[in-house]
PDB file of N, CA and C in Angstrom:
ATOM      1  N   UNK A   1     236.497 -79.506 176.119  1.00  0.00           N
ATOM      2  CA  UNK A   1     237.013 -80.307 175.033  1.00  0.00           C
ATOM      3  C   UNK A   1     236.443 -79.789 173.715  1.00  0.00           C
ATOM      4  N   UNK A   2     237.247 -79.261 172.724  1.00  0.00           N
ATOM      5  CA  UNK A   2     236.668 -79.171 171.569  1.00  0.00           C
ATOM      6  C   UNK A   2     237.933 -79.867 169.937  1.00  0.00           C
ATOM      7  N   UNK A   3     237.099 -80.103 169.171  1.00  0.00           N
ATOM      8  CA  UNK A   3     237.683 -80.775 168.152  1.00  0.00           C
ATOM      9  C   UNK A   3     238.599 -79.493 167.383  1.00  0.00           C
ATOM     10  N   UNK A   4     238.851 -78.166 167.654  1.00  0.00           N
ATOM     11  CA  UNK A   4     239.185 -77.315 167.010  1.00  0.00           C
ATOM     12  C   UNK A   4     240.378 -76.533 168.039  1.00  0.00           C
ATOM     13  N   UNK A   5     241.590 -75.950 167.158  1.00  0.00           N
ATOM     14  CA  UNK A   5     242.233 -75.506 168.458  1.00  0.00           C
ATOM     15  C   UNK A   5     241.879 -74.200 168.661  1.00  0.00           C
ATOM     16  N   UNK A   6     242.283 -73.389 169.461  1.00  0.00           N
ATOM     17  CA  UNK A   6     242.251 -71.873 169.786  1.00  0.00           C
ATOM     18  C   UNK A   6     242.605 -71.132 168.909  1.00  0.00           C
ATOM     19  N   UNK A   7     244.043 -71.091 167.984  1.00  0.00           N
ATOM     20  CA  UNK A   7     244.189 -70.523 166.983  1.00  0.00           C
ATOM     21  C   UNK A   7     243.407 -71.037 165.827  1.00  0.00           C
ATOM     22  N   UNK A   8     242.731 -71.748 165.245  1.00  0.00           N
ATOM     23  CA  UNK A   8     241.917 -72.152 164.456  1.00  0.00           C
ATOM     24  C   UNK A   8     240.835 -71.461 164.603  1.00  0.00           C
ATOM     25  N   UNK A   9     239.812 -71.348 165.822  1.00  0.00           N
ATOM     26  CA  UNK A   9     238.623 -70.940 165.699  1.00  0.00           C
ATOM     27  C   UNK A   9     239.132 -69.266 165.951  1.00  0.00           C
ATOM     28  N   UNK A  10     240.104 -68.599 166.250  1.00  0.00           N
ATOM     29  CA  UNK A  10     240.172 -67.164 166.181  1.00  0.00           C
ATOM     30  C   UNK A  10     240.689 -66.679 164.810  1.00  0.00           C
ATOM     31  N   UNK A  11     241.467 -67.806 163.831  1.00  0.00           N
ATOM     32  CA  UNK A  11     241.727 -67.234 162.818  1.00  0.00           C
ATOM     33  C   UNK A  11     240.434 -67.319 162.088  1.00  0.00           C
ATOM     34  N   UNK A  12     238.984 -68.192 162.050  1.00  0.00           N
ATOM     35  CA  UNK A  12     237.696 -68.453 161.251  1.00  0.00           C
ATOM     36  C   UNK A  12     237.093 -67.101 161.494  1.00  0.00           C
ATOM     37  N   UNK A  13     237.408 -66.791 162.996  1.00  0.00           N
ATOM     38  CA  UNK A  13     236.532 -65.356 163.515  1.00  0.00           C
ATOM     39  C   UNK A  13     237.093 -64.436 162.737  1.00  0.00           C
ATOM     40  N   UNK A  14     238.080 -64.158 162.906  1.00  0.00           N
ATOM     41  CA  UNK A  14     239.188 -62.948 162.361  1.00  0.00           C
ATOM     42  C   UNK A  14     238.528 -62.901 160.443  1.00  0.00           C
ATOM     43  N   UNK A  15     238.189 -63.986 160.285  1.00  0.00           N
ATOM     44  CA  UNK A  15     238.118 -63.937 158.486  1.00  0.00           C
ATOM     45  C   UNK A  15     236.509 -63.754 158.088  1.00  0.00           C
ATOM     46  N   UNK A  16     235.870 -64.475 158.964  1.00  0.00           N
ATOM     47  CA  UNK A  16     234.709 -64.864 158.430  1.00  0.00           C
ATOM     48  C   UNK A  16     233.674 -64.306 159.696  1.00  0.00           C
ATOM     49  N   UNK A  17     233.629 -64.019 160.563  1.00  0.00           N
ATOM     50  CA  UNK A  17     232.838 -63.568 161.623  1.00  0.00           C
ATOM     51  C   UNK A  17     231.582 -62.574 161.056  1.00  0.00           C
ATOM     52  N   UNK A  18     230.111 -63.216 160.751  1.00  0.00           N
ATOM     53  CA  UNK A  18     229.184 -62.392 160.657  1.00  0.00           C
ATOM     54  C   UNK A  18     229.211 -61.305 161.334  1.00  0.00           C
ATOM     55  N   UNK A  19     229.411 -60.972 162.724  1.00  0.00           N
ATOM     56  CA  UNK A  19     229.051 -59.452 163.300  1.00  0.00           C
ATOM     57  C   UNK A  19     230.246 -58.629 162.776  1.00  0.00           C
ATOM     58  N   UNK A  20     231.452 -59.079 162.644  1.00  0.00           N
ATOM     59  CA  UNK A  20     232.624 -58.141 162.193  1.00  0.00           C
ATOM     60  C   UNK A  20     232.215 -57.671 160.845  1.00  0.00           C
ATOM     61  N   UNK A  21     232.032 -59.016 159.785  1.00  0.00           N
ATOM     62  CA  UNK A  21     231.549 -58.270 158.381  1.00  0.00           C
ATOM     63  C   UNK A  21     230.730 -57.349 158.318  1.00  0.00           C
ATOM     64  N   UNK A  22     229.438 -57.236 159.199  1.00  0.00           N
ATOM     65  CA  UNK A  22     228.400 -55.877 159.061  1.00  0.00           C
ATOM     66  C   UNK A  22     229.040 -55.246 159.415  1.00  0.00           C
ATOM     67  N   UNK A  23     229.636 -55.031 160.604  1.00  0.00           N
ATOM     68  CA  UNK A  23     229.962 -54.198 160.773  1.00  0.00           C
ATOM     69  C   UNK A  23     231.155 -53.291 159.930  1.00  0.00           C
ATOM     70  N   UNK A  24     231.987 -53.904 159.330  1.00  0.00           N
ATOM     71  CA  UNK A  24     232.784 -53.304 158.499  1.00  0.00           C
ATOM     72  C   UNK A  24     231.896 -52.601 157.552  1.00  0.00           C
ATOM     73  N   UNK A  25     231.315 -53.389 156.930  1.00  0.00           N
ATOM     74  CA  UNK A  25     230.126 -53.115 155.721  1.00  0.00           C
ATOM     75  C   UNK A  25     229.242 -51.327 155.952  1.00  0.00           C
ATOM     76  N   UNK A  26     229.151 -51.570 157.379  1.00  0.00           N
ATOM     77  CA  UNK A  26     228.096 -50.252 157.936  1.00  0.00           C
ATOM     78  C   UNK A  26     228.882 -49.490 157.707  1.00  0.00           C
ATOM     79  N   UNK A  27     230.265 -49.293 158.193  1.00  0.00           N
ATOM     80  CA  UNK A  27     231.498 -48.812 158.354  1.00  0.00           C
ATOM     81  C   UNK A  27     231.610 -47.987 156.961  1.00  0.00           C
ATOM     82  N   UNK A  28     231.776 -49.107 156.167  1.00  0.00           N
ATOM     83  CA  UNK A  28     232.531 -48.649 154.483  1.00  0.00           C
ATOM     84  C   UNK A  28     231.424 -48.361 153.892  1.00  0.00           C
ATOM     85  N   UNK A  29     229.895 -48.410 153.996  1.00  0.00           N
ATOM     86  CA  UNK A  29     229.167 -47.356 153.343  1.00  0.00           C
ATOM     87  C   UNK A  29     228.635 -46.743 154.066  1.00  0.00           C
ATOM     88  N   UNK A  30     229.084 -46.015 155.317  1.00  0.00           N
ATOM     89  CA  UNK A  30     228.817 -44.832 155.813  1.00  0.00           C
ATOM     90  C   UNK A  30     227.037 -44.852 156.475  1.00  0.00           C
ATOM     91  N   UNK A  31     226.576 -46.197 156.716  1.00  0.00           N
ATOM     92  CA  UNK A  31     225.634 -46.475 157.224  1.00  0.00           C
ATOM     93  C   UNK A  31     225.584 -46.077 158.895  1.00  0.00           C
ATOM     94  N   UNK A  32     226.758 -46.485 159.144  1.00  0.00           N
ATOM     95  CA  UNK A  32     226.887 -46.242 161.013  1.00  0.00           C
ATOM     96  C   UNK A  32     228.649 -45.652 160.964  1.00  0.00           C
ATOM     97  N   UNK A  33     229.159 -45.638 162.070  1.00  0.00           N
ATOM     98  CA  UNK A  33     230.206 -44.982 162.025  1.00  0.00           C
ATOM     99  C   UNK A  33     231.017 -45.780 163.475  1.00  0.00           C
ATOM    100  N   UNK A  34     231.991 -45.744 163.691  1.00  0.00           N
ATOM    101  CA  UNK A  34     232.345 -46.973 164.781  1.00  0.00           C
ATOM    102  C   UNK A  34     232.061 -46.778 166.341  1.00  0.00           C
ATOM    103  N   UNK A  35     231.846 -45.311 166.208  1.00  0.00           N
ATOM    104  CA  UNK A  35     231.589 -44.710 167.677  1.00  0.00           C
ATOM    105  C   UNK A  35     229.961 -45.492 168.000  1.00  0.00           C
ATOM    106  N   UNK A  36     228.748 -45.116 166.813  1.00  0.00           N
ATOM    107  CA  UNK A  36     227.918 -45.656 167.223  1.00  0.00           C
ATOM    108  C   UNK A  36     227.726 -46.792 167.018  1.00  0.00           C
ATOM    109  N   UNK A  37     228.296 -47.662 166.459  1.00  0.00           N
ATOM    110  CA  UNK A  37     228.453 -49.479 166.833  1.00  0.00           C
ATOM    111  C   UNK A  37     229.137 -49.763 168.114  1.00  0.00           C
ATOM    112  N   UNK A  38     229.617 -49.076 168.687  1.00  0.00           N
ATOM    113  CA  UNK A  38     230.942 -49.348 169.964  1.00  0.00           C
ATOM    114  C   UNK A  38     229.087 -48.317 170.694  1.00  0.00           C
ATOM    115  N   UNK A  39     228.972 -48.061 170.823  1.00  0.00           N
ATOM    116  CA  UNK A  39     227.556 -47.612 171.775  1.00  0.00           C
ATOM    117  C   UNK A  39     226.400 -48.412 171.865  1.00  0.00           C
ATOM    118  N   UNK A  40     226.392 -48.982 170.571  1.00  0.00           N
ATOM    119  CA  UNK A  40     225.215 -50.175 169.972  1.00  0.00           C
ATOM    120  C   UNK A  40     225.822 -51.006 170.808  1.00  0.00           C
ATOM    121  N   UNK A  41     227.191 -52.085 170.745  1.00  0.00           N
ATOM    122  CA  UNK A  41     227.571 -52.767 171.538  1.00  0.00           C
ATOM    123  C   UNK A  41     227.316 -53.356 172.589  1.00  0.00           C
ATOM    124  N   UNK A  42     228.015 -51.652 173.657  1.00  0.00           N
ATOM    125  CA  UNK A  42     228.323 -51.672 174.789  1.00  0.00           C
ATOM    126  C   UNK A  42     226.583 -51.654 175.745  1.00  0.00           C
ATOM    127  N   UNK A  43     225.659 -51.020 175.039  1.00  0.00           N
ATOM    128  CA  UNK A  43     223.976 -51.039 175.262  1.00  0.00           C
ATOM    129  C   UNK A  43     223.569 -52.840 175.542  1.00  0.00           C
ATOM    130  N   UNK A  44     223.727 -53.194 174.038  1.00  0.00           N
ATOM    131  CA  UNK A  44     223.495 -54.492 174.185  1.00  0.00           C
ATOM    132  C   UNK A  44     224.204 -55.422 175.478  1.00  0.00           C
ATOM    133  N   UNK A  45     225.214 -55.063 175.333  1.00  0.00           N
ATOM    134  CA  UNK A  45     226.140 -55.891 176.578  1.00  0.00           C
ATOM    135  C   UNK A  45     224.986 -55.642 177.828  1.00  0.00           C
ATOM    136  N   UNK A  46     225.129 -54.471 178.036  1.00  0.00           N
ATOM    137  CA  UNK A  46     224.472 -53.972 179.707  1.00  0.00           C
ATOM    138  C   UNK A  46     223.087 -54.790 179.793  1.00  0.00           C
ATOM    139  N   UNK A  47     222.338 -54.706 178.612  1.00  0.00           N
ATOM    140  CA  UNK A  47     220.898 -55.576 178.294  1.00  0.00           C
ATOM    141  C   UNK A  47     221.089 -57.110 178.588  1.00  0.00           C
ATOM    142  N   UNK A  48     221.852 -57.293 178.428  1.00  0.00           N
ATOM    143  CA  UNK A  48     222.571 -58.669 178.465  1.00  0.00           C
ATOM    144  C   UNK A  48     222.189 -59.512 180.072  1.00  0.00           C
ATOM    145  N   UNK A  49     223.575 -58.113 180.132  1.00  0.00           N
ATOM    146  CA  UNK A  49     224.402 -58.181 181.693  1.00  0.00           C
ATOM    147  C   UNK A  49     222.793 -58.577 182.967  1.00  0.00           C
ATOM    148  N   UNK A  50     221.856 -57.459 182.269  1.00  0.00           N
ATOM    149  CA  UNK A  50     221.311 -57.272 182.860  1.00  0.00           C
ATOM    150  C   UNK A  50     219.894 -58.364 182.935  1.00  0.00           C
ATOM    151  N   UNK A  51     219.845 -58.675 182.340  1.00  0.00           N
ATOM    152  CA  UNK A  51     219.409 -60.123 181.638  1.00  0.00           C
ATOM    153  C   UNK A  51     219.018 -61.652 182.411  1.00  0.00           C
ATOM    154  N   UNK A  52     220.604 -61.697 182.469  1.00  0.00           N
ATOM    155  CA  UNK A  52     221.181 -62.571 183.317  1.00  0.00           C
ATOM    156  C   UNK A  52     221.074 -62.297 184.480  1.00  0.00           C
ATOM    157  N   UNK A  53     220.892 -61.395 185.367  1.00  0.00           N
ATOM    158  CA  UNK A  53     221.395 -60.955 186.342  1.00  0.00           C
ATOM    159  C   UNK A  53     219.958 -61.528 187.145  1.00  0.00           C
ATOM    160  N   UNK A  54     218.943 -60.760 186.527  1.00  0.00           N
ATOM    161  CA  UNK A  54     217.072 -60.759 186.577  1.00  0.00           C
ATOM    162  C   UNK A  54     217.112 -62.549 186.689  1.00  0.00           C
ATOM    163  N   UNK A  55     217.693 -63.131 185.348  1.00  0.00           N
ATOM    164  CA  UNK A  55     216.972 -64.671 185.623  1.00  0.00           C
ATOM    165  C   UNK A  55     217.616 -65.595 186.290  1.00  0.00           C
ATOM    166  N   UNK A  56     219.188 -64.992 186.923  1.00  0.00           N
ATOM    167  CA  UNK A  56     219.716 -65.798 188.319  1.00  0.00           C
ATOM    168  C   UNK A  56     219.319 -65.650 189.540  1.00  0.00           C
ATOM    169  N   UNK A  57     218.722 -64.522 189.629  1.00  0.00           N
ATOM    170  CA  UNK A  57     217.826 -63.946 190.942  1.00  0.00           C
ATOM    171  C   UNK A  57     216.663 -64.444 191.323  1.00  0.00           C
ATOM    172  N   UNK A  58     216.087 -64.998 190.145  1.00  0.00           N
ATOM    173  CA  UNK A  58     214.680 -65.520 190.222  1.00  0.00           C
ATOM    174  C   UNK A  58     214.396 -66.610 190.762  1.00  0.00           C
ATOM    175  N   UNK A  59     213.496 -67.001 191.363  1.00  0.00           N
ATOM    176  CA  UNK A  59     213.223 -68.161 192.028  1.00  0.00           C
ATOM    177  C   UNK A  59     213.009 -69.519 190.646  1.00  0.00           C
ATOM    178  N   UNK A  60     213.556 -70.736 191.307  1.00  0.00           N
ATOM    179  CA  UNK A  60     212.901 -71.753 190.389  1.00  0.00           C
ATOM    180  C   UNK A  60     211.425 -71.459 190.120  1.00  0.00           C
ATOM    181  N   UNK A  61     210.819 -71.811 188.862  1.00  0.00           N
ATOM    182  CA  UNK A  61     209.456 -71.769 188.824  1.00  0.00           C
ATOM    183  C   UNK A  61     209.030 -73.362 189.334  1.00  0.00           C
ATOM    184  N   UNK A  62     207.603 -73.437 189.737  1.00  0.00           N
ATOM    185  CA  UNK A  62     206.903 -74.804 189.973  1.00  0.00           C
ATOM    186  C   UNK A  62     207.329 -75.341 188.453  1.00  0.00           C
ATOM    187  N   UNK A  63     206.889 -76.639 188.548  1.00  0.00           N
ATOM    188  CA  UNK A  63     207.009 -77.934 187.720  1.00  0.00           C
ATOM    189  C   UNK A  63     205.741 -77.435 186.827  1.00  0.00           C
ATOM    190  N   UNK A  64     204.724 -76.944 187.246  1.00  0.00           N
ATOM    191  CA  UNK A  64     203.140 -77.000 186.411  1.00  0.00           C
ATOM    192  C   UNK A  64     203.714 -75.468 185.742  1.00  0.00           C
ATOM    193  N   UNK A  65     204.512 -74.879 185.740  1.00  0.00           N
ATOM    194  CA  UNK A  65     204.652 -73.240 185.043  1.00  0.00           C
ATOM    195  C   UNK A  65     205.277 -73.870 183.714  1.00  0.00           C
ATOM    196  N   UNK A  66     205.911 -74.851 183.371  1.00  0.00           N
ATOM    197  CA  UNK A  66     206.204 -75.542 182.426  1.00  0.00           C
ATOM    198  C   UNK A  66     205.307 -75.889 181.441  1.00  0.00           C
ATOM    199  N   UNK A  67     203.897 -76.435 182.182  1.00  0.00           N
ATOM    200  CA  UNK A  67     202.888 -76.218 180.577  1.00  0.00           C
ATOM    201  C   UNK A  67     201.925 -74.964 180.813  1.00  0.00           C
ATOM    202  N   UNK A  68     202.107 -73.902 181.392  1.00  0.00           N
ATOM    203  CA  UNK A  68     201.473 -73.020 181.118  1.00  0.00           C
ATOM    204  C   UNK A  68     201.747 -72.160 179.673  1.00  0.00           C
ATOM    205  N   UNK A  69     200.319 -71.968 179.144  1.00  0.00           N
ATOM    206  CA  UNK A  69     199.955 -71.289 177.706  1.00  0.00           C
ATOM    207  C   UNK A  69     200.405 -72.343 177.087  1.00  0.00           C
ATOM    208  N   UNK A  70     200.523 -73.706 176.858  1.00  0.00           N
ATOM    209  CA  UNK A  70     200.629 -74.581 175.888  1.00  0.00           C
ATOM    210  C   UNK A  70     199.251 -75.173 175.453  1.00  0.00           C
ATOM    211  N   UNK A  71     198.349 -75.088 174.435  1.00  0.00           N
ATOM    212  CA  UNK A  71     197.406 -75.491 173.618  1.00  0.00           C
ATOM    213  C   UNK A  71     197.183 -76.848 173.162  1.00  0.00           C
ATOM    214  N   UNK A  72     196.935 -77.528 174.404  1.00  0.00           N
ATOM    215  CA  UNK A  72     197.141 -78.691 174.722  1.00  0.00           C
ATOM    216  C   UNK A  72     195.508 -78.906 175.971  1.00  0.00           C
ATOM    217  N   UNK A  73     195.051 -80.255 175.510  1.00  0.00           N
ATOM    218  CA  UNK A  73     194.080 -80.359 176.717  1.00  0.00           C
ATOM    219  C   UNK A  73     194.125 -81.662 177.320  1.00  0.00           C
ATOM    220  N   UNK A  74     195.415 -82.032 177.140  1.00  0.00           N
ATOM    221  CA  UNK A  74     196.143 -83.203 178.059  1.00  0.00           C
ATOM    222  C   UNK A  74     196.913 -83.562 179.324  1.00  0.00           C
ATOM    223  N   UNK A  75     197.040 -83.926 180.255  1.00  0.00           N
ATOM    224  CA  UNK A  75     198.004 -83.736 181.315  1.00  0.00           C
ATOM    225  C   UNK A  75     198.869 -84.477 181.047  1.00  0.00           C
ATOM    226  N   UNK A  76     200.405 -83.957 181.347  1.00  0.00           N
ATOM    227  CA  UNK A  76     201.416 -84.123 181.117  1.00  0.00           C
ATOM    228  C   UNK A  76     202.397 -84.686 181.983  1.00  0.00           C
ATOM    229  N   UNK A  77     203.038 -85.421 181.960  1.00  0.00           N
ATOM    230  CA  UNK A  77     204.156 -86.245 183.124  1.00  0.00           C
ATOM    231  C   UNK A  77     204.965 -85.100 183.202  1.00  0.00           C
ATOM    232  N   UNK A  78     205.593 -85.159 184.235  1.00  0.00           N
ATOM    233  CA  UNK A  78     206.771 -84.025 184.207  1.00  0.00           C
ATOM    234  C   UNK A  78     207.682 -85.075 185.455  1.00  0.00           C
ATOM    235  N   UNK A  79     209.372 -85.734 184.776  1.00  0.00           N
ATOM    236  CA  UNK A  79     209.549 -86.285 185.713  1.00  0.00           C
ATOM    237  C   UNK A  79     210.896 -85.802 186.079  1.00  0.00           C
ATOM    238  N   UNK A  80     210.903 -85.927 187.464  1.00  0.00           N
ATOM    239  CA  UNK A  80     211.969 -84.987 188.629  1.00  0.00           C
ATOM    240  C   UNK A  80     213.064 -86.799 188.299  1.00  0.00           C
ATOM    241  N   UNK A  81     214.331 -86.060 189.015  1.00  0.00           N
ATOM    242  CA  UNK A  81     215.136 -87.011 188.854  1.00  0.00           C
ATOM    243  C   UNK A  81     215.097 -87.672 189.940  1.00  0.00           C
ATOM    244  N   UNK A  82     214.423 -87.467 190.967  1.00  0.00           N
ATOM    245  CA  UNK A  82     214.055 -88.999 191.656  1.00  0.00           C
ATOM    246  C   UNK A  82     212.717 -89.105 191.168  1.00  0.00           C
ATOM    247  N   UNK A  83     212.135 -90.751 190.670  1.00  0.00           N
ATOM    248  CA  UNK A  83     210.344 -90.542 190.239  1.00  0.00           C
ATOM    249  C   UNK A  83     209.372 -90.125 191.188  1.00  0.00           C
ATOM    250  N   UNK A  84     209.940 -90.344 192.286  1.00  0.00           N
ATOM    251  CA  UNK A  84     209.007 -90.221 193.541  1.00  0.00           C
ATOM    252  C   UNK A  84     208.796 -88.481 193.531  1.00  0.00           C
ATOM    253  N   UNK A  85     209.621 -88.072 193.058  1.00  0.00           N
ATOM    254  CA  UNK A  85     209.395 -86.349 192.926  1.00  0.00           C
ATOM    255  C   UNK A  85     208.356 -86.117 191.623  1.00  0.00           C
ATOM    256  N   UNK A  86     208.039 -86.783 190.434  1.00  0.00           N
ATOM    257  CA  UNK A  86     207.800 -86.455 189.053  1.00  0.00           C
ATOM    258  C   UNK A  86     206.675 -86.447 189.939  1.00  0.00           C
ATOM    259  N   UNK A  87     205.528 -85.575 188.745  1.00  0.00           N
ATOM    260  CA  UNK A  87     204.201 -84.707 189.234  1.00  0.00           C
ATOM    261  C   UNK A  87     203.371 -85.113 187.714  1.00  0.00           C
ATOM    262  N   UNK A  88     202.020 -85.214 187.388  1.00  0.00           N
ATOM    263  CA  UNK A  88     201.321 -85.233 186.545  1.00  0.00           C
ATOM    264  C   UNK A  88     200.654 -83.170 186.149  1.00  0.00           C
ATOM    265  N   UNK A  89     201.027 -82.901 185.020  1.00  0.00           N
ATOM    266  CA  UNK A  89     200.634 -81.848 185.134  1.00  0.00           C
ATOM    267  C   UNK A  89     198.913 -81.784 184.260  1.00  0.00           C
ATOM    268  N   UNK A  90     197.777 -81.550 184.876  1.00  0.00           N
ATOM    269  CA  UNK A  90     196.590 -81.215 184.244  1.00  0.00           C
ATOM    270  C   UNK A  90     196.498 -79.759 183.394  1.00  0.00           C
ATOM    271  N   UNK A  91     196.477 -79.204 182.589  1.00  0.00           N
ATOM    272  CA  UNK A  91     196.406 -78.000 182.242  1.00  0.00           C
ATOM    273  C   UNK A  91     194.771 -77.351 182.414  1.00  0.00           C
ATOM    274  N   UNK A  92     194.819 -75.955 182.661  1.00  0.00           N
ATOM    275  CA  UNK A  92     193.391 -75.320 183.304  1.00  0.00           C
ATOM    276  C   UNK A  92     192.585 -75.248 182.043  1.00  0.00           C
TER     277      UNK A  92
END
């Protein structure tokens, strides 16, 4: 559900889209050239791709990895959606 239609938010992109403007910009003063933005891109994508890929694979972390490195010398509720699951976390 969104308050905007499809042609609306592609004509805002088409006009106003921050990554298109640099990139034109790089373009028209000869800063980058389109081959290496279309390489810049397609890099980023794979980084991405690859990204995602690493943090769907990964196991849930415990409930207590949640306040680890927080600068805090309090223990913390942490509550599961049944309460009988929620855990008190002590930090080390």
């Amino acid at each position: 559900m969104t308050y905007r239609s499809r042609d609306e938010v592609n004509a805002v992109k088409a006009e106003r889209d921050p990554i298109d403007r640099i990139k034109l910009y790089l373009v028209e003063n000869q800063l980058a050239s389109e081959t290496e933005l279309k390489e810049i891109d397609q890099q980023v994508r794979k980084e991405v791709e690859e990204a995602m890929k690493k943090a769907q694979d990964a196991e849930v972390p415990p409930y207590e990895d949640l306040y680890e490195d927080v600068y805090v010398d309090k223990p913390y509720w942490v509550r599961a959606v049944e309460l009988k699951d929620s855990v008190a976390v002590h930090p080390k």
